[in-house]
C-alpha atoms as a PDB file:
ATOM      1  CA  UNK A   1     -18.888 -23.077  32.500  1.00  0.00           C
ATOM      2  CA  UNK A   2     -17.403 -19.946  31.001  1.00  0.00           C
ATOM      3  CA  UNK A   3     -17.145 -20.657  26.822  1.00  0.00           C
ATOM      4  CA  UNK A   4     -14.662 -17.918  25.006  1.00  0.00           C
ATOM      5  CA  UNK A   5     -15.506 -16.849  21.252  1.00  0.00           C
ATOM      6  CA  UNK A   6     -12.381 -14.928  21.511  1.00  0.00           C
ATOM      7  CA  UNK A   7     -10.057 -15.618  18.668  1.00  0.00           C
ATOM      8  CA  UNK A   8      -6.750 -15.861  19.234  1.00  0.00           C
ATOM      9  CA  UNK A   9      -4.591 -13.062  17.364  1.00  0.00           C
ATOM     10  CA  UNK A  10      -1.374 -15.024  14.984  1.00  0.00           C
ATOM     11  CA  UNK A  11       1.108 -12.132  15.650  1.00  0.00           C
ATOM     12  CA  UNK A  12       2.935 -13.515  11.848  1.00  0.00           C
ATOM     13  CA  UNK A  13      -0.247 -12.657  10.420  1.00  0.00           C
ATOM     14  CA  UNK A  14      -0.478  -9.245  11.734  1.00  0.00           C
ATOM     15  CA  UNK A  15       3.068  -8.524  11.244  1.00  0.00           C
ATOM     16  CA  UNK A  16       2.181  -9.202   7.390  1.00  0.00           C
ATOM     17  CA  UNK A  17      -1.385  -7.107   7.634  1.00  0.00           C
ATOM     18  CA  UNK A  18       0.381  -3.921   9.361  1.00  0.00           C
ATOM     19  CA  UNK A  19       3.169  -4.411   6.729  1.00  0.00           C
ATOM     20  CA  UNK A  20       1.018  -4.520   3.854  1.00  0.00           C
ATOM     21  CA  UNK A  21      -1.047  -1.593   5.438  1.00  0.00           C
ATOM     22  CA  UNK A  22       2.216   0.461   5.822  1.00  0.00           C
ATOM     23  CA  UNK A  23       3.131  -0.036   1.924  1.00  0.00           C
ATOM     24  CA  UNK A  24       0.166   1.324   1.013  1.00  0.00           C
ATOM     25  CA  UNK A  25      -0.117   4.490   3.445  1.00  0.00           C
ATOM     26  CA  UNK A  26       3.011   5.432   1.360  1.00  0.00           C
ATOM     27  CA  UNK A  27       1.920   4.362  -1.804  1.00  0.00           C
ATOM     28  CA  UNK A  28      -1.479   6.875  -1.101  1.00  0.00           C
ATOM     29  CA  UNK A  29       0.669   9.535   0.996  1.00  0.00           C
ATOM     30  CA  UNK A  30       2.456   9.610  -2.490  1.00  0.00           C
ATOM     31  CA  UNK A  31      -0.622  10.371  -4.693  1.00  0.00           C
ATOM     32  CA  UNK A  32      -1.947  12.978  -2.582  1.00  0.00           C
ATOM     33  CA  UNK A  33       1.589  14.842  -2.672  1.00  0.00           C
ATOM     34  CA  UNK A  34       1.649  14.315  -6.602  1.00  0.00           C
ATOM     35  CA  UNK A  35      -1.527  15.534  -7.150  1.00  0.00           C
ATOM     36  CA  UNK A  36      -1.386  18.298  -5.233  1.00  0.00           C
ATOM     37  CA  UNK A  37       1.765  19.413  -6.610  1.00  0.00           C
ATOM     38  CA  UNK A  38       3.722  19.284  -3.060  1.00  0.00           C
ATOM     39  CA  UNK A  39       7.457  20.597  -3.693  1.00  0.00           C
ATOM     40  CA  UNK A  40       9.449  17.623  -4.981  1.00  0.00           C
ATOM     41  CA  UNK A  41      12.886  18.907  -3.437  1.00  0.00           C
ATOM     42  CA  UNK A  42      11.103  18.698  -0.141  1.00  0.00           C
ATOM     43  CA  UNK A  43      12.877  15.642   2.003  1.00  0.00           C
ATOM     44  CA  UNK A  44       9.800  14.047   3.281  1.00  0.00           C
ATOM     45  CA  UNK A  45       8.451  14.642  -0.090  1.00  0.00           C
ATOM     46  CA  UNK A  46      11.223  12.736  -2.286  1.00  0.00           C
ATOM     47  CA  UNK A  47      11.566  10.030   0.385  1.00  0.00           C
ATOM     48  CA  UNK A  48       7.885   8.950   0.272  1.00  0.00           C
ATOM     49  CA  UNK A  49       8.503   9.433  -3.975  1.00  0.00           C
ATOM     50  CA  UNK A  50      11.535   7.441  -3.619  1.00  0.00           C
ATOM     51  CA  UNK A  51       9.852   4.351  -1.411  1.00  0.00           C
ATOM     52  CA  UNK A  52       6.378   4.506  -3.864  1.00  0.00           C
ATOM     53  CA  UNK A  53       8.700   4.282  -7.021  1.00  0.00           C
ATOM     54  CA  UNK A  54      10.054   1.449  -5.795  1.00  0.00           C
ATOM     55  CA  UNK A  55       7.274  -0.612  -4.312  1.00  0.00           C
ATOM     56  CA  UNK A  56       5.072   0.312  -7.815  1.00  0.00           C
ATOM     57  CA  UNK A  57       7.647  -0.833  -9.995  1.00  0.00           C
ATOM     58  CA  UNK A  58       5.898  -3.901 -11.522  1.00  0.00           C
ATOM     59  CA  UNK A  59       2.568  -1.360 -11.958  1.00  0.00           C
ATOM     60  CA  UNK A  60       4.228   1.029 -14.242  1.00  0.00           C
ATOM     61  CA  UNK A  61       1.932   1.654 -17.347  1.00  0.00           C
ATOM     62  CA  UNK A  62      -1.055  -0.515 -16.419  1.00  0.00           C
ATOM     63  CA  UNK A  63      -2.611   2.524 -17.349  1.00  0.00           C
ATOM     64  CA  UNK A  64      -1.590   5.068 -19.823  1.00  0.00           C
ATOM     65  CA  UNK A  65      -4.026   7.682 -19.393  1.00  0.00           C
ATOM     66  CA  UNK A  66      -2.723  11.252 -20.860  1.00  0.00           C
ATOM     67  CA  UNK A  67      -3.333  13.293 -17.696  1.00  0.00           C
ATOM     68  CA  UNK A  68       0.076  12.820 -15.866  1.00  0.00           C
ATOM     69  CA  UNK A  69      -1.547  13.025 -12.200  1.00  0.00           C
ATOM     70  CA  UNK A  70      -4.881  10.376 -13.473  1.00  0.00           C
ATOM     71  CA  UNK A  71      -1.726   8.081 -14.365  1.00  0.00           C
ATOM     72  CA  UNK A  72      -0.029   8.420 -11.365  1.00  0.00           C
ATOM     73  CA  UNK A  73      -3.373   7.872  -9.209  1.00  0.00           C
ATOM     74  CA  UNK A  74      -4.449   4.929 -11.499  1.00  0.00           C
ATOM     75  CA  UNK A  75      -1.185   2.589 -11.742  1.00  0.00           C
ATOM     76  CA  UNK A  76       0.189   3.853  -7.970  1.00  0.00           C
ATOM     77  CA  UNK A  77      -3.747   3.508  -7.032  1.00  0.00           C
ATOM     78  CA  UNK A  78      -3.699   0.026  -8.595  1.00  0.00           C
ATOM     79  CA  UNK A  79      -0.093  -1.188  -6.609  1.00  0.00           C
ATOM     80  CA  UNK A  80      -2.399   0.205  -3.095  1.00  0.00           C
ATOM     81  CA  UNK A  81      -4.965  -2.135  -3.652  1.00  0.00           C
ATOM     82  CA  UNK A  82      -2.751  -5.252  -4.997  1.00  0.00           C
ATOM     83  CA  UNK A  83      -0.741  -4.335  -1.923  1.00  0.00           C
ATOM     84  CA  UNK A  84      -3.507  -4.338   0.495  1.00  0.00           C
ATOM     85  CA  UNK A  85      -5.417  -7.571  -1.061  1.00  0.00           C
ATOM     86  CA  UNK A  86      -2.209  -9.689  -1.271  1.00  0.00           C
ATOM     87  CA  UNK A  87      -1.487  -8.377   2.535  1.00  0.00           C
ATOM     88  CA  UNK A  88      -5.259  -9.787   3.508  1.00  0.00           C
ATOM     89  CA  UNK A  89      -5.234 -12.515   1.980  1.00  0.00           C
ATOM     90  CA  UNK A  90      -1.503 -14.166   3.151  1.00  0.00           C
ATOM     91  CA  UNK A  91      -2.900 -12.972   6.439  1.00  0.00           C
ATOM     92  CA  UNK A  92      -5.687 -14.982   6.561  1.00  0.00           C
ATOM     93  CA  UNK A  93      -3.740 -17.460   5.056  1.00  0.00           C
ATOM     94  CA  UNK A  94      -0.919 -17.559   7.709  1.00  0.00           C
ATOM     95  CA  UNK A  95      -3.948 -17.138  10.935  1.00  0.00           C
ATOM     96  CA  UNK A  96      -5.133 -20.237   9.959  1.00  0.00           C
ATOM     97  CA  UNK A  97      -1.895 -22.251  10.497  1.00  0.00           C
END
């Protein structure tokens, strides 16, 4: 007798962990470009700004540091993790249903 210690894979829950993933990839994609002063009239460049502003709304001013690019990597930093944590956790949450 053959036992499996495969798990099987809830595709909800990683449809919510490659979603959560994906918010933060642009969230981080938009710190690096910040901080490294990439040209803000660039396409690419103001669509990533554009989709980060949005998504880190509710993290605006956690921190108030006086160095511009510090603030951007703390609070956008901050709205990665929350985004990544929240992700894991509803995903675990949802595989065990």
């Amino acid at each position: 007798m053959v036992t499996s210690t495969a798990r099987r894979v809830n595709p909800i829950a990683t449809v919510v962990s490659v979603v959560a993933a994906g918010i933060a990839v642009i969230i981080v994609l938009h710190i690096i470009l910040f901080v490294f002063e990439a040209n803000p009239a660039n396409g690419a460049v103001e669509t990533i700004a554009d989709w980060a502003d949005w998504l880190t709304r509710w993290a605006r001013d956690v921190f108030t540091p006086d160095n511009v690019k510090a603030r951007v990597a703390a609070n956008y930093g901050l709205a990665a993790v929350v985004y990544l944590a929240v992700g894991a956790f509803v995903s675990r949450l949802v595989s065990r249903v």
